[in-house]
Protein backbone atom coordinates (compact mmCIF):
# COMPACT_ATOMS: atom_id res chain seq x y z
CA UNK A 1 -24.49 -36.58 -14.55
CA UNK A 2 -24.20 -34.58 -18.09
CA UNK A 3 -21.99 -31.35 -16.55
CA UNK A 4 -23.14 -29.04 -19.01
CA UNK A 5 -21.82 -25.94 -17.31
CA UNK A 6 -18.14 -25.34 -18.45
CA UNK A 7 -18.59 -21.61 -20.08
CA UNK A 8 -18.95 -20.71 -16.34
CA UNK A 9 -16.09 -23.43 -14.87
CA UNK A 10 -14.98 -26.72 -16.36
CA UNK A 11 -15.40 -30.01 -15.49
CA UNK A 12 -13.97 -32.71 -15.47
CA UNK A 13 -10.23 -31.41 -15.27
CA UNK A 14 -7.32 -33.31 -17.69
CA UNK A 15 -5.94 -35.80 -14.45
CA UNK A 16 -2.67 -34.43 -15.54
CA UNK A 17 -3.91 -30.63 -14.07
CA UNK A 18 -4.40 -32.55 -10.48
CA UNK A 19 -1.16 -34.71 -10.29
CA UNK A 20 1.04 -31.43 -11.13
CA UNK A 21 -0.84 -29.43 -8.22
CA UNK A 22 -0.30 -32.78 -5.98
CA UNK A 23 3.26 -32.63 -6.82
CA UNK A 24 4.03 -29.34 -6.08
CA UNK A 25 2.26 -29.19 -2.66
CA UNK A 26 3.81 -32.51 -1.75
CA UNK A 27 7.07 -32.90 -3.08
CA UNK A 28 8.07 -28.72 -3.28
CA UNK A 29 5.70 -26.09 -1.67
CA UNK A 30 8.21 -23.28 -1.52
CA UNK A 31 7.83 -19.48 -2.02
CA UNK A 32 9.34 -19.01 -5.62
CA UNK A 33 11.60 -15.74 -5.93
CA UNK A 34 11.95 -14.96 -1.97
CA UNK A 35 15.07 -17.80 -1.39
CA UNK A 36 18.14 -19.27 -3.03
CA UNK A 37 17.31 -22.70 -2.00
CA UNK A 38 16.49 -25.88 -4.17
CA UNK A 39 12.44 -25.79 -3.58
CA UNK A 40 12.44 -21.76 -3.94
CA UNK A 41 14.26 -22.75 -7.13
CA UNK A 42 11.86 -25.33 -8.16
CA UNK A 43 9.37 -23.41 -7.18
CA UNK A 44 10.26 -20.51 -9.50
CA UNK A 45 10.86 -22.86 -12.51
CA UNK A 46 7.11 -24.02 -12.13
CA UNK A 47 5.86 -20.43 -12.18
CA UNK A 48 7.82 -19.56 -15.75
CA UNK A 49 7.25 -22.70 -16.90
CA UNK A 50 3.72 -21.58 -16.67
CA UNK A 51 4.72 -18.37 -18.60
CA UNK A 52 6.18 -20.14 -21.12
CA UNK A 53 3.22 -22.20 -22.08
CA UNK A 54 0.94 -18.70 -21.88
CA UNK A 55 2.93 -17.28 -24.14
CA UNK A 56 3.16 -19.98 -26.48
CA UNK A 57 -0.62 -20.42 -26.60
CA UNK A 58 -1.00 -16.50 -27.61
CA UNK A 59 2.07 -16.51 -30.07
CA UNK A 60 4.18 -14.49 -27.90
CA UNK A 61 7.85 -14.67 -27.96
CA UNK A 62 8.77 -12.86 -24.71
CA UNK A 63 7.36 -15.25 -21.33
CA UNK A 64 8.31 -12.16 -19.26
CA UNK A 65 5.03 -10.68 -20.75
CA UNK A 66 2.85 -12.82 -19.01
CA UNK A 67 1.80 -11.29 -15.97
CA UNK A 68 -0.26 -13.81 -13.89
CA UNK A 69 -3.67 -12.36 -11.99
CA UNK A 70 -6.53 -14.24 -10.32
CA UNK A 71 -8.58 -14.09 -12.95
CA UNK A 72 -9.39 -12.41 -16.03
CA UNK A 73 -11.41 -10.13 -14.40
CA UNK A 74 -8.65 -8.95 -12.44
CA UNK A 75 -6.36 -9.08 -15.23
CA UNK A 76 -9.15 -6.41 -17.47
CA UNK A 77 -9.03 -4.33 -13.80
CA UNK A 78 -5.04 -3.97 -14.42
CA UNK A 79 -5.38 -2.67 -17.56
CA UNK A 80 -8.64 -0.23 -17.08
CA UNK A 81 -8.08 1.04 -13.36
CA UNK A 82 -4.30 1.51 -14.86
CA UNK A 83 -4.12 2.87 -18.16
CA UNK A 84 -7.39 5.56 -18.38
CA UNK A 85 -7.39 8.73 -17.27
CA UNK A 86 -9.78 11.75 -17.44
CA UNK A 87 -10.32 12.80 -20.62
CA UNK A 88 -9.60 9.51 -22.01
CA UNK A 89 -12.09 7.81 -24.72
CA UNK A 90 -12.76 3.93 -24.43
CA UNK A 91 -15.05 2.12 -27.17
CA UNK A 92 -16.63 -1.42 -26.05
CA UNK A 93 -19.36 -3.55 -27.09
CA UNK A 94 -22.97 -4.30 -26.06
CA UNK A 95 -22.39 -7.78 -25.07
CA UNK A 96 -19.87 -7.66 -22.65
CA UNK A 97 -19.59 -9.26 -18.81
CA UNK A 98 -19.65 -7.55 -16.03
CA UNK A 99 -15.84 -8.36 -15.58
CA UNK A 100 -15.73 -5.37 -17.98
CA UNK A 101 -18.74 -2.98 -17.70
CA UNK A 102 -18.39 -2.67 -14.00
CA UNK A 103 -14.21 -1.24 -13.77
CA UNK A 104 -15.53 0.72 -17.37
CA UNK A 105 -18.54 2.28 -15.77
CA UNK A 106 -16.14 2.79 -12.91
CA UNK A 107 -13.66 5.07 -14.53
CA UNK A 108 -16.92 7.29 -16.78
CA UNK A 109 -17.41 8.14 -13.23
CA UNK A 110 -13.89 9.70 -12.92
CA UNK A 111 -13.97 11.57 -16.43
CA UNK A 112 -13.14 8.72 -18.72
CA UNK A 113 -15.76 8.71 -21.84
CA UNK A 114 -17.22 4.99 -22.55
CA UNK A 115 -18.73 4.67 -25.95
CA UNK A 116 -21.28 1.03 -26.14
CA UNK A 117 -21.27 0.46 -29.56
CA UNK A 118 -24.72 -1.94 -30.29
CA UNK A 119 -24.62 -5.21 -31.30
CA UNK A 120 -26.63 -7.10 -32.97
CA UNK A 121 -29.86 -9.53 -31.20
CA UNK A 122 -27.81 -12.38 -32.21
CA UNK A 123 -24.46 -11.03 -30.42
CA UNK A 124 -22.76 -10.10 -33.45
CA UNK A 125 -20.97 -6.65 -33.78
CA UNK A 126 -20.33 -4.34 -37.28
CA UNK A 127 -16.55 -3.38 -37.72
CA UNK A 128 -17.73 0.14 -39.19
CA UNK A 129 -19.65 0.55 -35.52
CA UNK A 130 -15.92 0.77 -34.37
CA UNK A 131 -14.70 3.06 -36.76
CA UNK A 132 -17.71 5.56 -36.50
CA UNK A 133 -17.20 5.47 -32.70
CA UNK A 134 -13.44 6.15 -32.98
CA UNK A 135 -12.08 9.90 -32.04
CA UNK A 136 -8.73 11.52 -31.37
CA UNK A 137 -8.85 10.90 -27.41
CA UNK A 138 -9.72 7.15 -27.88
CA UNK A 139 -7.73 5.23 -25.86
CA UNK A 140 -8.23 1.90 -25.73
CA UNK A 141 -10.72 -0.61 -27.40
CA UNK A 142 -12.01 -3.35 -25.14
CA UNK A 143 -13.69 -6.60 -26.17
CA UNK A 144 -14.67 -9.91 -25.39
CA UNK A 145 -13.57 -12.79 -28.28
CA UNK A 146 -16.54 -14.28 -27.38
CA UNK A 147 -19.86 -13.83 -25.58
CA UNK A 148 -20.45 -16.14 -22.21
CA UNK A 149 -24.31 -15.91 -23.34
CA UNK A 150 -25.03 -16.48 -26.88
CA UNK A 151 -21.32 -18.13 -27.55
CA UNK A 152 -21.20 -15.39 -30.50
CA UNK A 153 -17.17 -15.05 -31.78
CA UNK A 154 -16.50 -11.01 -32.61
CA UNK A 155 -14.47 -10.17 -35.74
CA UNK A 156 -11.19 -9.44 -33.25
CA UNK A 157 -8.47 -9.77 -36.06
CA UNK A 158 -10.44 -7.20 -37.95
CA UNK A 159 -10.76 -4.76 -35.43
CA UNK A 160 -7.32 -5.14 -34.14
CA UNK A 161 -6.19 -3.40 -37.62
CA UNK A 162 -8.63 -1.05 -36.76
CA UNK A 163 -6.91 -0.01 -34.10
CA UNK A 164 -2.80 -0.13 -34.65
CA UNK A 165 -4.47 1.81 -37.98
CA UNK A 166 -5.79 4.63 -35.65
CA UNK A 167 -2.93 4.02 -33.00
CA UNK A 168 -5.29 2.83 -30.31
CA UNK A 169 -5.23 -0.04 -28.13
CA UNK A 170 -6.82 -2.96 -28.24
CA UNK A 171 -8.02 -5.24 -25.07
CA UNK A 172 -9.44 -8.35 -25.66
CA UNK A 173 -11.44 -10.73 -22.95
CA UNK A 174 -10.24 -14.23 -24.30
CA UNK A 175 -12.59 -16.01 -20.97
CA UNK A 176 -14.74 -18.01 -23.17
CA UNK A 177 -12.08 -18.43 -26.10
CA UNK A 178 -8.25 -19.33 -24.71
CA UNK A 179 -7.60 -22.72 -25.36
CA UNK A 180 -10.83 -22.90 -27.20
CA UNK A 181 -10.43 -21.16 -30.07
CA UNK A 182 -7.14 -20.01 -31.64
CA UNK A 183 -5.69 -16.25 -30.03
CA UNK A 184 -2.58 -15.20 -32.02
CA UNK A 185 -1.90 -11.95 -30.23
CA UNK A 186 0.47 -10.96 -33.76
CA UNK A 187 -2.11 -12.07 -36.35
CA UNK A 188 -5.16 -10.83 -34.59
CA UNK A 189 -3.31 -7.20 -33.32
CA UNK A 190 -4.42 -7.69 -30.04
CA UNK A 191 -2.17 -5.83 -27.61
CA UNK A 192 -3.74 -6.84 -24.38
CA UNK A 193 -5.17 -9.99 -23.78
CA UNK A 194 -6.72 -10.99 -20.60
CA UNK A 195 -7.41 -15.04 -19.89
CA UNK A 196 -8.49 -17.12 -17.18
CA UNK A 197 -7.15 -20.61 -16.11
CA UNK A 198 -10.48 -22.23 -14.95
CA UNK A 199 -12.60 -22.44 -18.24
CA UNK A 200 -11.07 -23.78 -21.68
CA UNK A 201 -7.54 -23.91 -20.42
CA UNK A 202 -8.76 -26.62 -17.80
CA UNK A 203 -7.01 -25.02 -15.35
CA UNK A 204 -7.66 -24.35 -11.22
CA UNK A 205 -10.08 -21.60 -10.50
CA UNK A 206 -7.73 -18.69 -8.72
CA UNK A 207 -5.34 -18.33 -11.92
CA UNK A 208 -5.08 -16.35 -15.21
CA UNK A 209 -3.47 -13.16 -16.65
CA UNK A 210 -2.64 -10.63 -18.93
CA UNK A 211 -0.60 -11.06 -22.11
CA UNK A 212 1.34 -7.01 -22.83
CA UNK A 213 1.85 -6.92 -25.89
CA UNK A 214 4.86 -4.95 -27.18
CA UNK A 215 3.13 -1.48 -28.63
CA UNK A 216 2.13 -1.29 -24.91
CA UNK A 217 4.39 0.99 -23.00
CA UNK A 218 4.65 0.27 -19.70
CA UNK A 219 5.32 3.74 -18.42
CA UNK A 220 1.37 4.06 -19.22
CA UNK A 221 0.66 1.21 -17.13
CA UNK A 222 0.29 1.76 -13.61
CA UNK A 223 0.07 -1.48 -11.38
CA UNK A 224 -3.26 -2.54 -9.69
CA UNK A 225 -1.25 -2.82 -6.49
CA UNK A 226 1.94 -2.59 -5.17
CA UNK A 227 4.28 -5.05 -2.47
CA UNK A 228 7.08 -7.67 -2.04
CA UNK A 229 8.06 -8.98 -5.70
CA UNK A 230 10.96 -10.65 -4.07
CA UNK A 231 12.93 -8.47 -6.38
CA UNK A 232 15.00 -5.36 -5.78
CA UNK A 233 13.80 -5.89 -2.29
CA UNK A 234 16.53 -2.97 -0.92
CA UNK A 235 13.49 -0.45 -2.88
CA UNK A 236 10.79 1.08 -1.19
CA UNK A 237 9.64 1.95 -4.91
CA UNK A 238 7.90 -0.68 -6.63
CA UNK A 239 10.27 -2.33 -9.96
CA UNK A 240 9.28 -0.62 -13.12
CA UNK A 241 10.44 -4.17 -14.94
CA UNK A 242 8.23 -7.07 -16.19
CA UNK A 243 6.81 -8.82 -15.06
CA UNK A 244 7.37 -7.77 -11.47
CA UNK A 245 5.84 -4.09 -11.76
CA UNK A 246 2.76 -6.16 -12.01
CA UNK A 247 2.91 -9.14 -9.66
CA UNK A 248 2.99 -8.15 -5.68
CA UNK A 249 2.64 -10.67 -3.26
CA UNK A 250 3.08 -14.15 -3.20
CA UNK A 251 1.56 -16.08 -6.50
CA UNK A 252 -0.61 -18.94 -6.75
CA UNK A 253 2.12 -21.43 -7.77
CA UNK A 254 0.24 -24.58 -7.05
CA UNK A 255 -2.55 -23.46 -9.03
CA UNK A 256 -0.03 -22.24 -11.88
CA UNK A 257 0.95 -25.55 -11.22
CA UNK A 258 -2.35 -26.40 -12.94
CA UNK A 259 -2.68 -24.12 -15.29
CA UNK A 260 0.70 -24.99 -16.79
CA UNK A 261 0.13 -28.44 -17.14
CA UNK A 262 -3.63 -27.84 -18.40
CA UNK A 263 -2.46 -25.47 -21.22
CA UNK A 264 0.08 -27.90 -21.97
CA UNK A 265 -2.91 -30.61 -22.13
CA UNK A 266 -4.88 -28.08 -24.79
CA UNK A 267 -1.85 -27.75 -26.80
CA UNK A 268 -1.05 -31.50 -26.94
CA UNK A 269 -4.71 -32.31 -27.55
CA UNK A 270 -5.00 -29.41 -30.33
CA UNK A 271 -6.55 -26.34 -30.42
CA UNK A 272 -8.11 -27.12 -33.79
CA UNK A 273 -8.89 -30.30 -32.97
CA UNK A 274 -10.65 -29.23 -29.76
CA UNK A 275 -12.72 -26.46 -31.88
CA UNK A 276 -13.60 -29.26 -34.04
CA UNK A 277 -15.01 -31.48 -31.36
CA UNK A 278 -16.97 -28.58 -29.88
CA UNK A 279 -18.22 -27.36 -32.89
CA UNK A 280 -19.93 -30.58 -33.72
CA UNK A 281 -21.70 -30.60 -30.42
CA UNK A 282 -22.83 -27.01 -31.00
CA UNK A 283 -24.63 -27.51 -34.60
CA UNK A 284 -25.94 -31.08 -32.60
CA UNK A 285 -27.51 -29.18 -30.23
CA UNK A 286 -28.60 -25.87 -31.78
CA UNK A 287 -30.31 -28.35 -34.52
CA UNK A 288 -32.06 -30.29 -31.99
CA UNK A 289 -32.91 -27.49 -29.65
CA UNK A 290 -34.39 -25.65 -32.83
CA UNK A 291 -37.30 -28.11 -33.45
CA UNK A 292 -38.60 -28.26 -30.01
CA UNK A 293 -41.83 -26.37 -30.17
CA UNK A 294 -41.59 -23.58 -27.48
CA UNK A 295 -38.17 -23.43 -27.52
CA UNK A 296 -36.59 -20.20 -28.01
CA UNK A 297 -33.00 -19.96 -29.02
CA UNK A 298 -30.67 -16.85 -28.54
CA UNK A 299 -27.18 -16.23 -31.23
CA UNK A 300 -26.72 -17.29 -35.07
CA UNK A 301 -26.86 -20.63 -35.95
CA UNK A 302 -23.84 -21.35 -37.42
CA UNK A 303 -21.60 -23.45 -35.08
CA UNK A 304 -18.29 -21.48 -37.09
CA UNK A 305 -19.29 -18.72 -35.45
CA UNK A 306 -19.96 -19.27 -31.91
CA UNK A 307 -18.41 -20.91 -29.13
CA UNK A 308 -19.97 -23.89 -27.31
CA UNK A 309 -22.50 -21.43 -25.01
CA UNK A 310 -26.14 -21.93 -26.55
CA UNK A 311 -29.05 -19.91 -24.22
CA UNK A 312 -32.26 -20.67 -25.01
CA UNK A 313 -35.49 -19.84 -23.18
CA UNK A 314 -38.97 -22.63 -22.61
CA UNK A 315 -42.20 -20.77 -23.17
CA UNK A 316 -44.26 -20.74 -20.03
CA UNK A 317 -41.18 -21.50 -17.87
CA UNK A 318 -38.80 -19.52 -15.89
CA UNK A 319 -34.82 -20.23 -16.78
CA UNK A 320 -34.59 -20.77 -12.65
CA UNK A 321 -37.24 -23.12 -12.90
CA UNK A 322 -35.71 -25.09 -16.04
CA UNK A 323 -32.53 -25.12 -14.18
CA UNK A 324 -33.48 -26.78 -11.26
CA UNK A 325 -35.60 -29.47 -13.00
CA UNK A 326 -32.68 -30.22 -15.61
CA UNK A 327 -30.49 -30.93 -12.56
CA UNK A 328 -33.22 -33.05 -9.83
CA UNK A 329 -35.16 -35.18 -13.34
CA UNK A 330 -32.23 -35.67 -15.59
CA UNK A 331 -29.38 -34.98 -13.70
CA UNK A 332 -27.89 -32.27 -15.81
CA UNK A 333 -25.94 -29.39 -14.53
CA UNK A 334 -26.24 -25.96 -16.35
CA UNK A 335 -26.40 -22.01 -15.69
CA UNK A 336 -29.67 -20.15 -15.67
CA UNK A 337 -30.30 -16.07 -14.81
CA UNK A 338 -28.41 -12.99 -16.16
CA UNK A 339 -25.05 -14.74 -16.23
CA UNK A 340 -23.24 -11.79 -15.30
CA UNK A 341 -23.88 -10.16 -18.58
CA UNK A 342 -27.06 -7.57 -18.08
CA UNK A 343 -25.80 -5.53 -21.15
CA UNK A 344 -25.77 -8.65 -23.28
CA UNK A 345 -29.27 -9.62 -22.16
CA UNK A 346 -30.46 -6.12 -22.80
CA UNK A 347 -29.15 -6.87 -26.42
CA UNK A 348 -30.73 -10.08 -26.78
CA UNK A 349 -34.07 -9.09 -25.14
CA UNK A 350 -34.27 -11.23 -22.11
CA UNK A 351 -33.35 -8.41 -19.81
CA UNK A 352 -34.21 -9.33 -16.62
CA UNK A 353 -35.06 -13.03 -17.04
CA UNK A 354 -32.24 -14.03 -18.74
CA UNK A 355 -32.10 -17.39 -20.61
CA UNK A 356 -30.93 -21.39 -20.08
CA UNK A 357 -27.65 -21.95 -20.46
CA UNK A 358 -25.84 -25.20 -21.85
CA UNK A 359 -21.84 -24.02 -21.61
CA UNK A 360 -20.19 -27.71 -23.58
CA UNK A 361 -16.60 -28.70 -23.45
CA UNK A 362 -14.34 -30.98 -24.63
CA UNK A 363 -15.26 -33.90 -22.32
CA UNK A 364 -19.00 -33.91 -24.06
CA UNK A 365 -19.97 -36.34 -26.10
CA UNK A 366 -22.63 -36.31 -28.86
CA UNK A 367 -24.70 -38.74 -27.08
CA UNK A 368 -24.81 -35.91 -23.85
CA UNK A 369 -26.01 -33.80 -26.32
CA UNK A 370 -29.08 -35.80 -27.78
CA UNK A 371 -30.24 -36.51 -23.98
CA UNK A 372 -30.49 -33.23 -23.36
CA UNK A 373 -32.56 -31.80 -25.61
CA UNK A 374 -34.84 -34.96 -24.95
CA UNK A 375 -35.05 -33.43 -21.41
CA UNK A 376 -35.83 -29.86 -22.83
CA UNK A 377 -38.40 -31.24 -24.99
CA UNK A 378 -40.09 -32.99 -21.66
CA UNK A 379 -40.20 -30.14 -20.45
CA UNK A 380 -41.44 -27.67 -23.12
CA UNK A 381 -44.13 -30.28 -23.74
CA UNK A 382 -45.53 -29.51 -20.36
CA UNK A 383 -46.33 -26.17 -21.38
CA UNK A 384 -47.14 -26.51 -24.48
């Protein structure tokens, strides 16, 4: 089987992610911050262990300013269900996931102004499409890193001095990027950044967060929800403290478990190293996917300037159609459709039949590569 669908989940997991998620529910399996005794303790050590290695992967010095979530999507939700208000101004881009549009979209219905700057058919986006979009009552800038379609990297560092120049925010959706491509929340000005676990971080699905940055004040902030923190429990009022204010309820510790020990495995392995890897199967596969007659490939061609997601489209053939074939013929597992990115399709022109998918990781190999676009080319023959 060539897995060939990692920008949505990856697969195979580091077996180092497993054996610390084994451990925990077999040797502790305790409720971190809600008792004094040895597996509570342990318990809580796992969990800021896990905020230590976030932070070091962003180039944050503060752990306390990892606040963990489900997912990234609920980690953009924190920030745009509790920072805008009526009257407020938010600029985003045209290729953007649904994890953003919808809570955006959301709060325009509540008197928050959303400004889509366009992008460009091959996902890219102008810096000076930010600036002209700017105003006095913009709030907050929110971005992917990179699009989940076309792979296509946005010029974040660039646009982050956009905004601490023009004292605005600036959000950043690192899904398809963390532990991919280097995120320095300093260098880059990025004030919030939102991750998963589950994709290049090689972590369990169920985890991921948001980084606060320190120009974020906190009194602007609101939690998504409020409950037992396991802290200043003799309150009725939730703690106004990180990262409590933001974490209610009992976390996920056997999948931050995971996620610890996964970021640790990106960091070990190298973050440059990894983009090197990846980028070598991108330009492998872009070239071969380009000289298939038929073929039709979405995003730039430069591998520098993408991410390991290449969508392409088979004259004659529907992407639900290609999927399904790829998987029964040849055995290899991708993502067709709409990808949860409508406004990026609409960009791209494949709005509503969306492309092919092949979402590569660090656990595929050149050869993978060459047998599949000897599969695409099978097919795209047939309709030629």
């Amino acid at each position: 089987m060539i897995y060939f669908d990692n920008a949505a989940t990856s697969w195979p997991k580091p077996p180092c992610v497993t054996e610390a998620m084994v451990r925990f529910m077999t040797d502790i399996g305790a409720n971190p911050g809600r008792a004094a005794h040895r597996p509570a303790n342990r318990a809580a050590g796992i969990v800021y262990d896990a905020r230590k290695a976030a932070a070091e992967l962003f180039h944050l010095s503060d752990p306390l300013r990892v606040v963990f979530t489900c997912n990234v999507t609920e980690a953009l939700n924190c920030v745009i269900n509790g920072m805008l208000h009526p009257g407020d101004h938010v600029i985003t881009g045209g290729m953007e996931h649904n994890a953003m549009m919808r809570p955006l979209r959301r709060t325009g219905e509540t008197g928050v102004e959303v400004t889509v700057v366009p992008c460009t058919a091959e996902g890219g986006l102008d810096v000076s499409s930010i600036v002209n979009a700017l105003r006095p009552s913009t709030a907050l800038i929110a971005l992917n890193h990179a699009s989940n379609v076309v792979g296509t990297l946005l010029p974040i560092a660039e646009i982050g001095r956009i905004a601490r120049a023009n004292n605005t925010l600036l959000l950043v959706d690192t899904a398809q990027t963390a532990g991919a491509v280097p995120v320095d929340m300093e260098a880059d000005c990025i004030d919030l950044c939102a991750f998963t676990g589950h994709k290049s971080l090689y972590g369990p699905t169920g985890t991921g967060g948001l980084v606060i940055g320190e120009r974020v004040e906190l009194s602007r902030l609101a939690p998504l929800k409020r409950g037992g923190t396991g802290s200043r429990s003799e309150q009725e009022l939730q703690p106004d403290f990180l990262p409590d204010k933001y974490e209610s309820g009992t976390l996920n510790v056997v999948g931050l478990a995971g996620l610890e020990a996964g970021i640790r495995w990106v960091m070990n392995r190298g973050i440059h190293a990894i983009r090197d890897h990846e980028m070598n199967l991108t330009s492998k596969l872009i070239e071969g996917l380009s000289g298939i007659p038929g073929v039709t490939l979405y995003g730039g061609s430069d591998a520098r300037r993408r991410i390991p997601a290449v969508s392409f489209n088979i004259e004659g053939m529907e992407p639900s159609e290609a999927g399904l074939r790829l998987d029964e013929e040849y055995s290899l597992m991708c993502r067709v459709g709409l990808h949860c990115s409508p406004a990026a399709h609409r960009t791209i022109g494949t709005f509503p039949r969306g492309t092919i998918r092949f979402g590569m990781g660090v656990f595929n190999t050149l050869a993978e590569v060459d047998t599949a676009v000897q599969a695409v080319a099978c097919l795209a023959r047939e309709k030629g």
